[in-house]
C-alpha atoms as a PDB file:
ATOM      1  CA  UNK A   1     -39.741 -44.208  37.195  1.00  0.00           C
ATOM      2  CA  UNK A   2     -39.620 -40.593  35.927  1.00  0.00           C
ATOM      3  CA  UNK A   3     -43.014 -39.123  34.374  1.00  0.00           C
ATOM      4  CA  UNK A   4     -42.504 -35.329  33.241  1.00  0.00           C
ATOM      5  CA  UNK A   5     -45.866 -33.245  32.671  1.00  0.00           C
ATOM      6  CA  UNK A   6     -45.199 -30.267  31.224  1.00  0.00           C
ATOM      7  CA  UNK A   7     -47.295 -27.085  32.232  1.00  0.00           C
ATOM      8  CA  UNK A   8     -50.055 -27.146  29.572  1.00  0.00           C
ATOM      9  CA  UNK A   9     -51.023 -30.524  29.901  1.00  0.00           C
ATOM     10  CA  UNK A  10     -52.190 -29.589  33.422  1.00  0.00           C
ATOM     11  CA  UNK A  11     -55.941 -29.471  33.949  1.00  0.00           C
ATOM     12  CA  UNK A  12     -56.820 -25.739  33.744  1.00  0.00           C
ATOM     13  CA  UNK A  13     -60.389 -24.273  34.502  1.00  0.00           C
ATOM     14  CA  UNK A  14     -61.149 -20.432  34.260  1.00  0.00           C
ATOM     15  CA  UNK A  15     -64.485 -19.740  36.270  1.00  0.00           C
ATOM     16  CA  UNK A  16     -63.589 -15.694  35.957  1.00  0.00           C
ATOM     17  CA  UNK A  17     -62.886 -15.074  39.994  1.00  0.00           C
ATOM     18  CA  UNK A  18     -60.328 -18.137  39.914  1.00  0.00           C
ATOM     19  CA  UNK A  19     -57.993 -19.454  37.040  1.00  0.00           C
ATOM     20  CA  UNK A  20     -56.649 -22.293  38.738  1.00  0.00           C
ATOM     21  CA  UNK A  21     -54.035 -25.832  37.221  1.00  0.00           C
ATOM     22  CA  UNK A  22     -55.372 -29.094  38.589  1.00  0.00           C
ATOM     23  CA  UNK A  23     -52.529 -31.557  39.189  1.00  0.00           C
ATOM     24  CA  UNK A  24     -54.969 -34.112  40.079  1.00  0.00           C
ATOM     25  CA  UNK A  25     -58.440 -35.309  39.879  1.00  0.00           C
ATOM     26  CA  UNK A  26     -60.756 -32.267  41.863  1.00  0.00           C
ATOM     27  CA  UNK A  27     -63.585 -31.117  41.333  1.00  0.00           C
ATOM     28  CA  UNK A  28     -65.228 -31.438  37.827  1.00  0.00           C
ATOM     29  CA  UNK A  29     -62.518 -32.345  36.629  1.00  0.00           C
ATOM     30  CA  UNK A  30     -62.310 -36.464  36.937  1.00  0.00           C
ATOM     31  CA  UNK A  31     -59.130 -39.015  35.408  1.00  0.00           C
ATOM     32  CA  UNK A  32     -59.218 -42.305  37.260  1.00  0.00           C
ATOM     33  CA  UNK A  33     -55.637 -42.303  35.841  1.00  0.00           C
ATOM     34  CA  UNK A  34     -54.840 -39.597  38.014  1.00  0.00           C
ATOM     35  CA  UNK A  35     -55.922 -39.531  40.969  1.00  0.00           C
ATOM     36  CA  UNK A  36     -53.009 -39.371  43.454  1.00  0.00           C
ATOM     37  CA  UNK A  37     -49.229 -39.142  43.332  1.00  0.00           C
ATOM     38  CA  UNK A  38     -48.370 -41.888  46.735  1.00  0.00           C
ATOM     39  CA  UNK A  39     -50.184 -39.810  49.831  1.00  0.00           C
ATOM     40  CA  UNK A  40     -50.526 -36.879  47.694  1.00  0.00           C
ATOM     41  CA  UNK A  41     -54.381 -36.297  46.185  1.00  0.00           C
ATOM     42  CA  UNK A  42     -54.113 -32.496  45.516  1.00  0.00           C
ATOM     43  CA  UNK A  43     -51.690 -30.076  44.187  1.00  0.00           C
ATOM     44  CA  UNK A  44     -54.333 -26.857  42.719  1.00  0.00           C
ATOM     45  CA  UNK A  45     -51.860 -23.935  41.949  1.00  0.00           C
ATOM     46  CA  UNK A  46     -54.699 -20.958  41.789  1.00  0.00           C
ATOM     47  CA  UNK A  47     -55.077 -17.170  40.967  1.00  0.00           C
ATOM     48  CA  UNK A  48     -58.020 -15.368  42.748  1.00  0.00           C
ATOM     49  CA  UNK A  49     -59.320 -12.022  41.464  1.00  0.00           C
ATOM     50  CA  UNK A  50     -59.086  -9.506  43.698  1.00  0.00           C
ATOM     51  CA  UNK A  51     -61.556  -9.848  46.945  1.00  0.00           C
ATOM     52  CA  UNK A  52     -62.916 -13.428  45.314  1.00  0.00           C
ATOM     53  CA  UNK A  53     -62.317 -16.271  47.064  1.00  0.00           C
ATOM     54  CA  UNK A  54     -64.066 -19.445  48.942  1.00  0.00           C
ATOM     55  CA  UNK A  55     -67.005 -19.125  51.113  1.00  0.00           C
ATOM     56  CA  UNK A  56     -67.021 -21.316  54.236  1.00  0.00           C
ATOM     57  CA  UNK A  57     -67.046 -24.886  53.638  1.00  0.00           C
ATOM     58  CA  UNK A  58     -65.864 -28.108  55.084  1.00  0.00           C
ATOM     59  CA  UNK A  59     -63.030 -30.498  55.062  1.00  0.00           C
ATOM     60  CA  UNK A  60     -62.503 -33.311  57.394  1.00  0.00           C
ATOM     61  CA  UNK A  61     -59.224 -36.201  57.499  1.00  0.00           C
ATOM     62  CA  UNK A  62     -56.857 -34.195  55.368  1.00  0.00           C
ATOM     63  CA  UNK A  63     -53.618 -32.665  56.121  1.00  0.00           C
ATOM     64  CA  UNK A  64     -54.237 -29.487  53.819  1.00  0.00           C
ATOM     65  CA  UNK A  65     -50.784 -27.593  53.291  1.00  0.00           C
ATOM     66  CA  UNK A  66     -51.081 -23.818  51.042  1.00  0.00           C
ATOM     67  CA  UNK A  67     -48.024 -21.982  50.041  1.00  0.00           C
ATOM     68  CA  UNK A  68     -48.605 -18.443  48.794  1.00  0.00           C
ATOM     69  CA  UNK A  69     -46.168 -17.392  46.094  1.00  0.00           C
ATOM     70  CA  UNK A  70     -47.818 -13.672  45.482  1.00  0.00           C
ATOM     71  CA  UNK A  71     -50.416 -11.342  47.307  1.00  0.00           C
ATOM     72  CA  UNK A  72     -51.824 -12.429  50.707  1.00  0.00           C
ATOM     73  CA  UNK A  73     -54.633 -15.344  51.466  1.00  0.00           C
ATOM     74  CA  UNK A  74     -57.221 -14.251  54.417  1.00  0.00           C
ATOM     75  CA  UNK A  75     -58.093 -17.640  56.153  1.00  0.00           C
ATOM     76  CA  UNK A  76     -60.536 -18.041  59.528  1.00  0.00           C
ATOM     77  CA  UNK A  77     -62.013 -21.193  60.417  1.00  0.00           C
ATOM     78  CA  UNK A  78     -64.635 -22.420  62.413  1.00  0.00           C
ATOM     79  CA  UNK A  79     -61.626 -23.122  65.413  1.00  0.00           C
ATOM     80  CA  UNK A  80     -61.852 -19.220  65.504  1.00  0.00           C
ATOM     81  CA  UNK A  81     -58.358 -19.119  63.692  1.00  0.00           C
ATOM     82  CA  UNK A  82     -58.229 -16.312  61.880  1.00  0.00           C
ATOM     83  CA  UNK A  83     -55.352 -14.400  59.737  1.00  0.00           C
ATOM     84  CA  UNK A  84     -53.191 -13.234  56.847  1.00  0.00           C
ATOM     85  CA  UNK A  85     -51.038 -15.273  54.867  1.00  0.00           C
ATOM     86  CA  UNK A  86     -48.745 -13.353  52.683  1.00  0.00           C
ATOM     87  CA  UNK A  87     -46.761 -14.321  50.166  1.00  0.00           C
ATOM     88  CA  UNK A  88     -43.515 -16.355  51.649  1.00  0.00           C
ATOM     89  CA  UNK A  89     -45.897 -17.830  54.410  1.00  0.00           C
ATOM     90  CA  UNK A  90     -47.052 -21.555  54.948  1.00  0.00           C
ATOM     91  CA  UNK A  91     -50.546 -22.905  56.303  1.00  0.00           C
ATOM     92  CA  UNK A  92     -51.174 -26.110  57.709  1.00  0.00           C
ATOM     93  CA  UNK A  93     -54.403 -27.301  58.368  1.00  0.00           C
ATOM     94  CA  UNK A  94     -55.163 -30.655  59.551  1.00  0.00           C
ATOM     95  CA  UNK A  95     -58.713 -31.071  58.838  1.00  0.00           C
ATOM     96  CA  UNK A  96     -59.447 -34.025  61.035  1.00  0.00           C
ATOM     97  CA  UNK A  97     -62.609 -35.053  62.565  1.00  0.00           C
ATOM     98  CA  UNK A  98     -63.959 -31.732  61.075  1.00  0.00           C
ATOM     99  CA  UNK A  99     -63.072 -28.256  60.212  1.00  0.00           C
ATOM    100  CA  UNK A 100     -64.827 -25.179  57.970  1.00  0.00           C
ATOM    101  CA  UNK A 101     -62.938 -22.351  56.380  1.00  0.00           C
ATOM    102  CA  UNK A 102     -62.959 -19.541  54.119  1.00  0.00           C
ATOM    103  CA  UNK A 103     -60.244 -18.705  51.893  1.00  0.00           C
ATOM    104  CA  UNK A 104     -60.025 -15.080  50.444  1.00  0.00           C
ATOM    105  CA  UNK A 105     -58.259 -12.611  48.538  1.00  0.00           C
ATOM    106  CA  UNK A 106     -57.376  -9.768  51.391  1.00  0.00           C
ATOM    107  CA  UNK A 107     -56.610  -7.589  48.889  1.00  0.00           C
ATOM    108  CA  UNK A 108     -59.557  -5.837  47.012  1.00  0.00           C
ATOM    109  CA  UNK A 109     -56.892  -4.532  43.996  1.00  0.00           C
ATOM    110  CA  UNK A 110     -53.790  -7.294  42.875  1.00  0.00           C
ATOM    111  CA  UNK A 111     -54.719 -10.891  42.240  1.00  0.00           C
ATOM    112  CA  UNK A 112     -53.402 -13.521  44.726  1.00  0.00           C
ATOM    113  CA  UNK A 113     -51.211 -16.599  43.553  1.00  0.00           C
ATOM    114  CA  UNK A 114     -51.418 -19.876  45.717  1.00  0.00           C
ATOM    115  CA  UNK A 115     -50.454 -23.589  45.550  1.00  0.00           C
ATOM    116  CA  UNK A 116     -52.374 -25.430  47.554  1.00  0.00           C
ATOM    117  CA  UNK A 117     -52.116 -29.470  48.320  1.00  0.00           C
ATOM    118  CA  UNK A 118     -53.394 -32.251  50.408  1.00  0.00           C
ATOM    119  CA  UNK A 119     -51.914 -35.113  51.863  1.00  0.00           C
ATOM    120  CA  UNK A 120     -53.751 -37.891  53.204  1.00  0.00           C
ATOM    121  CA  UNK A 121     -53.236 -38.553  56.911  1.00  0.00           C
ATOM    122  CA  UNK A 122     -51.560 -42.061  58.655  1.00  0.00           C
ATOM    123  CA  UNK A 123     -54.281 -41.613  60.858  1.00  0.00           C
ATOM    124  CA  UNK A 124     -58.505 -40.766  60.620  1.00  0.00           C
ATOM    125  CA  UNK A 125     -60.172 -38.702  63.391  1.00  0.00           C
ATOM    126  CA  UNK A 126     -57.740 -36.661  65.098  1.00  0.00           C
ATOM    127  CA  UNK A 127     -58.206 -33.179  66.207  1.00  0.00           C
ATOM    128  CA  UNK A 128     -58.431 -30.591  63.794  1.00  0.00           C
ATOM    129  CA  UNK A 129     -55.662 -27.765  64.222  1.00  0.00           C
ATOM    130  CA  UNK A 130     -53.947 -24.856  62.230  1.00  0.00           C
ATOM    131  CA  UNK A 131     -50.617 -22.870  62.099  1.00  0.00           C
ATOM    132  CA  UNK A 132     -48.485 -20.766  59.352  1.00  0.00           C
ATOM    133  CA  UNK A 133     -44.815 -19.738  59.334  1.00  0.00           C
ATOM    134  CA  UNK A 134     -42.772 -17.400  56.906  1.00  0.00           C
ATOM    135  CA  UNK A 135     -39.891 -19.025  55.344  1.00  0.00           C
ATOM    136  CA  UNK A 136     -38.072 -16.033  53.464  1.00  0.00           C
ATOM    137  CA  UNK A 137     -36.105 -16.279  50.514  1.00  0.00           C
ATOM    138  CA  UNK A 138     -33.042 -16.166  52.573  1.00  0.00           C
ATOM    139  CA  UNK A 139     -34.180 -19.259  54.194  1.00  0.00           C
ATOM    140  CA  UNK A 140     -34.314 -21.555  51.022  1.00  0.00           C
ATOM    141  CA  UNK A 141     -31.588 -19.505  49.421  1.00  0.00           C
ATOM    142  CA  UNK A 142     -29.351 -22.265  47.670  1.00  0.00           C
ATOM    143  CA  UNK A 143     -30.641 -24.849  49.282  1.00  0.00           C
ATOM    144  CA  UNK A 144     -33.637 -27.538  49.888  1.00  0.00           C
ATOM    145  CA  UNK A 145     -35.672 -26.036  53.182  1.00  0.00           C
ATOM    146  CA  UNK A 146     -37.385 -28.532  54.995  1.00  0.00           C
ATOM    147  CA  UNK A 147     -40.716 -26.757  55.662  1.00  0.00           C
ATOM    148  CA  UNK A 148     -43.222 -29.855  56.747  1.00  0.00           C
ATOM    149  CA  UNK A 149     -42.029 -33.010  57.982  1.00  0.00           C
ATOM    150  CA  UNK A 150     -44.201 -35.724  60.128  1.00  0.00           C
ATOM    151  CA  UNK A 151     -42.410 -33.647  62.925  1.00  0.00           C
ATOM    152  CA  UNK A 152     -39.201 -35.419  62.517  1.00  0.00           C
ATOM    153  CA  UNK A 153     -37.481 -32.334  60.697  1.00  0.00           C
ATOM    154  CA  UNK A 154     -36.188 -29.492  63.280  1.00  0.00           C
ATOM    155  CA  UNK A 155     -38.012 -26.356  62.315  1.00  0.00           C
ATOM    156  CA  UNK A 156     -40.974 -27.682  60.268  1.00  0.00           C
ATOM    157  CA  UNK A 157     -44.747 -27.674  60.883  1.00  0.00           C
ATOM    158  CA  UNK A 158     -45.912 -30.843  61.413  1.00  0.00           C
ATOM    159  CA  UNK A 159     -48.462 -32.952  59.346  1.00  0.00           C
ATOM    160  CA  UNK A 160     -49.691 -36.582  60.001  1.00  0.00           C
ATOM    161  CA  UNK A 161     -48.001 -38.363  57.435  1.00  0.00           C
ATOM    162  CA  UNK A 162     -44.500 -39.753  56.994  1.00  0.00           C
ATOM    163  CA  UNK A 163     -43.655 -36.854  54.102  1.00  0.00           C
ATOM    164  CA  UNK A 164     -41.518 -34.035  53.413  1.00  0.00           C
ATOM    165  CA  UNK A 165     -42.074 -30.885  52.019  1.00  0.00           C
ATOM    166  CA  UNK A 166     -38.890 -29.033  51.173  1.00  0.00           C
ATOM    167  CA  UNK A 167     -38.509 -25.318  49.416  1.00  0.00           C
ATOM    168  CA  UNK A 168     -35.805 -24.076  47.015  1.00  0.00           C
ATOM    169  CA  UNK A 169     -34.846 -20.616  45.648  1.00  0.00           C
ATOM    170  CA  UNK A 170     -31.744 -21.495  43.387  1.00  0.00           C
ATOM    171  CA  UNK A 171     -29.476 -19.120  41.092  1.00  0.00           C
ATOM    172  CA  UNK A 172     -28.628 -20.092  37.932  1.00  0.00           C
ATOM    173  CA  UNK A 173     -25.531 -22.764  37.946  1.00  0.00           C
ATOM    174  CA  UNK A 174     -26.463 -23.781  41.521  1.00  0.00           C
ATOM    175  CA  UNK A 175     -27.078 -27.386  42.486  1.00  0.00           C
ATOM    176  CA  UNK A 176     -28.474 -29.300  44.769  1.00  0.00           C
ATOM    177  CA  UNK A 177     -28.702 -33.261  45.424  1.00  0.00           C
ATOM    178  CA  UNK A 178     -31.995 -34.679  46.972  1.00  0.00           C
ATOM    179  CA  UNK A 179     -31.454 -38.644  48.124  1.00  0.00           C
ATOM    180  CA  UNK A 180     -34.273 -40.607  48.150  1.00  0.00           C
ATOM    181  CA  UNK A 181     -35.092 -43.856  50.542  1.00  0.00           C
ATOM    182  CA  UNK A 182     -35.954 -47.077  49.123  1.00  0.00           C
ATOM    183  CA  UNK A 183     -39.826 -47.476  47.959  1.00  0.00           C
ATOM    184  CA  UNK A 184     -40.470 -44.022  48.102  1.00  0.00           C
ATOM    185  CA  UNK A 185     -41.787 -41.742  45.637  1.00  0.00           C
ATOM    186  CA  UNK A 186     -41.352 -37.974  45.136  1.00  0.00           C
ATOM    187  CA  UNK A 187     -43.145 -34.994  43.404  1.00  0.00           C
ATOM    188  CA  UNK A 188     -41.306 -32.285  42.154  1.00  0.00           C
ATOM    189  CA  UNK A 189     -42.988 -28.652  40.609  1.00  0.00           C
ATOM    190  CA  UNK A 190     -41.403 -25.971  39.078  1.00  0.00           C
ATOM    191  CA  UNK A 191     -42.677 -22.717  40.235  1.00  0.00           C
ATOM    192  CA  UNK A 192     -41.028 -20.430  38.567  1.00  0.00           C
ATOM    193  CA  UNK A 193     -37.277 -20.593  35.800  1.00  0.00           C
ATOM    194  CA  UNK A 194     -36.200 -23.875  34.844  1.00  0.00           C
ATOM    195  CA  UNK A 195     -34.178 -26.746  36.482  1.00  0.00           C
ATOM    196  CA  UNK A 196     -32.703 -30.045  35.154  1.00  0.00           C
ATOM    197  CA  UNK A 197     -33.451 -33.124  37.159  1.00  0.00           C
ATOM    198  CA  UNK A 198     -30.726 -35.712  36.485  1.00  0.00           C
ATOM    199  CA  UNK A 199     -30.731 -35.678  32.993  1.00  0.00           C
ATOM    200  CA  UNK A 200     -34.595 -33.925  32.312  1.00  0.00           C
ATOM    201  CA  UNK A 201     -34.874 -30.086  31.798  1.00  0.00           C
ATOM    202  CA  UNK A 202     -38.079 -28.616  33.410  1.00  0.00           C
ATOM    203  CA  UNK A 203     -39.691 -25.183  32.764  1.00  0.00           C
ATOM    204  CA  UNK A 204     -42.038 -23.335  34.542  1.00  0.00           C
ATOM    205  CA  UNK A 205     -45.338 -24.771  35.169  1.00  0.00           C
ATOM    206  CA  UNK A 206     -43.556 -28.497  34.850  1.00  0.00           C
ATOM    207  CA  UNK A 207     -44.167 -31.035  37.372  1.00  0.00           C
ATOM    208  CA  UNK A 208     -42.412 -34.436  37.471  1.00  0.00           C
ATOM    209  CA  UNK A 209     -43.896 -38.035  39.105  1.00  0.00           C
ATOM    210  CA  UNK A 210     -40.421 -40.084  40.552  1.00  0.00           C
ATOM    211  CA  UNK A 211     -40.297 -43.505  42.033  1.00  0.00           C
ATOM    212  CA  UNK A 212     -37.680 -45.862  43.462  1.00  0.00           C
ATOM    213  CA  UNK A 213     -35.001 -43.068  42.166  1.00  0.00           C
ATOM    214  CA  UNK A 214     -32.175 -42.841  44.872  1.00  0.00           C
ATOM    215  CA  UNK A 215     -31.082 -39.693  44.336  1.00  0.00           C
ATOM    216  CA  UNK A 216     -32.371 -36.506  42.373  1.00  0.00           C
ATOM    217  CA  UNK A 217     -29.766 -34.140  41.269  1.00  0.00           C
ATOM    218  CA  UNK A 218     -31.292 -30.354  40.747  1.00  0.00           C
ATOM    219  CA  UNK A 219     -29.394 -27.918  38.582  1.00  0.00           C
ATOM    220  CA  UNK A 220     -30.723 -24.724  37.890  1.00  0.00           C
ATOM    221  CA  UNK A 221     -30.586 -23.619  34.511  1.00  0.00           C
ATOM    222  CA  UNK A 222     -31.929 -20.877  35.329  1.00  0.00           C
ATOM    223  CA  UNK A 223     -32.769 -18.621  38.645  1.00  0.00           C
ATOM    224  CA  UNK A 224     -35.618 -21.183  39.871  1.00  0.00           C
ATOM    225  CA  UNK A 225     -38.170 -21.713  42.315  1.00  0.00           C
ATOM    226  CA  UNK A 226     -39.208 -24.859  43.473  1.00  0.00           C
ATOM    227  CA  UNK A 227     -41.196 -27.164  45.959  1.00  0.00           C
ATOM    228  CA  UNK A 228     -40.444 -30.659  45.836  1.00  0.00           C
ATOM    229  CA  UNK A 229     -41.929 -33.621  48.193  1.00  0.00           C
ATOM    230  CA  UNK A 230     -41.107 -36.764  49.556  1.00  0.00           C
ATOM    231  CA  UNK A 231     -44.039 -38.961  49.352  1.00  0.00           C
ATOM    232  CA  UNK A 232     -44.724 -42.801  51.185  1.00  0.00           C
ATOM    233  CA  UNK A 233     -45.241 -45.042  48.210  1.00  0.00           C
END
């Protein structure tokens, strides 16, 4: 199974402080035919005004990954984590039994650009915890970067589910081969330039829903920027 969805048939909601693509089902914005992608229920790619953000409220059970493409995110919790995230950087939060946070623009002058997604745990109840880590574009440079894992990939943070979350920053003509396990499904969004998939160009903005595909060929047709997961079915 390959399902494209191309940038503007994303859910999109403008509430002036936040202009913000729903991948999924959030908020006000309710499709019992999309809900989830396997373990993943949220992928919210979001631009906050400058010194907007979210007041202090609460998750709990959710492995809660954000990946900040431009600006800087100012995060504290009620663990008494608190910190900037700047653009390159990667927060995990594991929400589990309980956790509140605020997420906020640190600057007060450039708008801040975000994709942020949740992953539903193996496991309910655990401790809650947090960390972030800069990947540069070095790191992913031609290649996919393993930046989450279950804890099974050296040099990842660790979430509590068996899924992958890998980076790329690819030049034009570059290529890269992603191979897949049996009855596993992966999610793959273009962040920025354009990429064929096997035989499916993607833009900007496109995301594409893959199942029981052994192996994903990504060519850049473009410079490109991507994040692509491996998902339990």
């Amino acid at each position: 199974m390959f399902q494209v969805i191309r940038s503007a048939e994303r859910h999109f909601a403008d509430f002036g402080w936040l202009q913000t693509r729903w991948h999924f089902s959030f908020d006000e914005y309710y499709d019992p035919e999309n809900v989830r992608w396997g373990a993943l229920r949220v992928f919210n790619d979001d631009v906050i005004q400058p010194g907007q953000g979210f007041s202090p409220h609460p998750h709990r059970d959710m492995e809660i990954v954000t990946y900040v493409l431009e600006g800087a995110l100012e995060h504290q919790d009620s663990l008494g984590n608190r910190g900037v995230i700047h653009a390159g950087e990667v927060q995990v939060m594991s929400a589990g039994t309980g956790i509140n946070h605020s997420e906020f623009n640190h600057s007060r002058e450039s708008p801040l650009h975000l994709l942020q997604l949740w992953v539903m745990p193996r496991t309910r109840g655990l401790k809650p915890r947090w960390e972030q880590r800069q990947f540069t574009e070095a790191d992913r440079s031609g290649k996919l970067l393993p930046v989450v894992s279950s804890g099974d990939l050296p040099g990842t943070m660790s979430i509590d589910q068996d899924a992958a979350i890998y980076l790329s920053s690819l030049k034009a003509g570059q290529e890269e081969i992603h191979r897949g396990r049996p009855e596993r499904k992966a999610y793959l969004f273009v962040i920025s330039g354009g990429v064929t998939v096997n035989v499916e160009p993607l833009a900007a903005g496109d995301q594409a829903r893959i199942a029981d595909e052994p192996e994903l060929r990504l060519r850049a047709s473009e410079d490109a920027e991507l994040i692509l997961l491996d998902l339990p079915a």
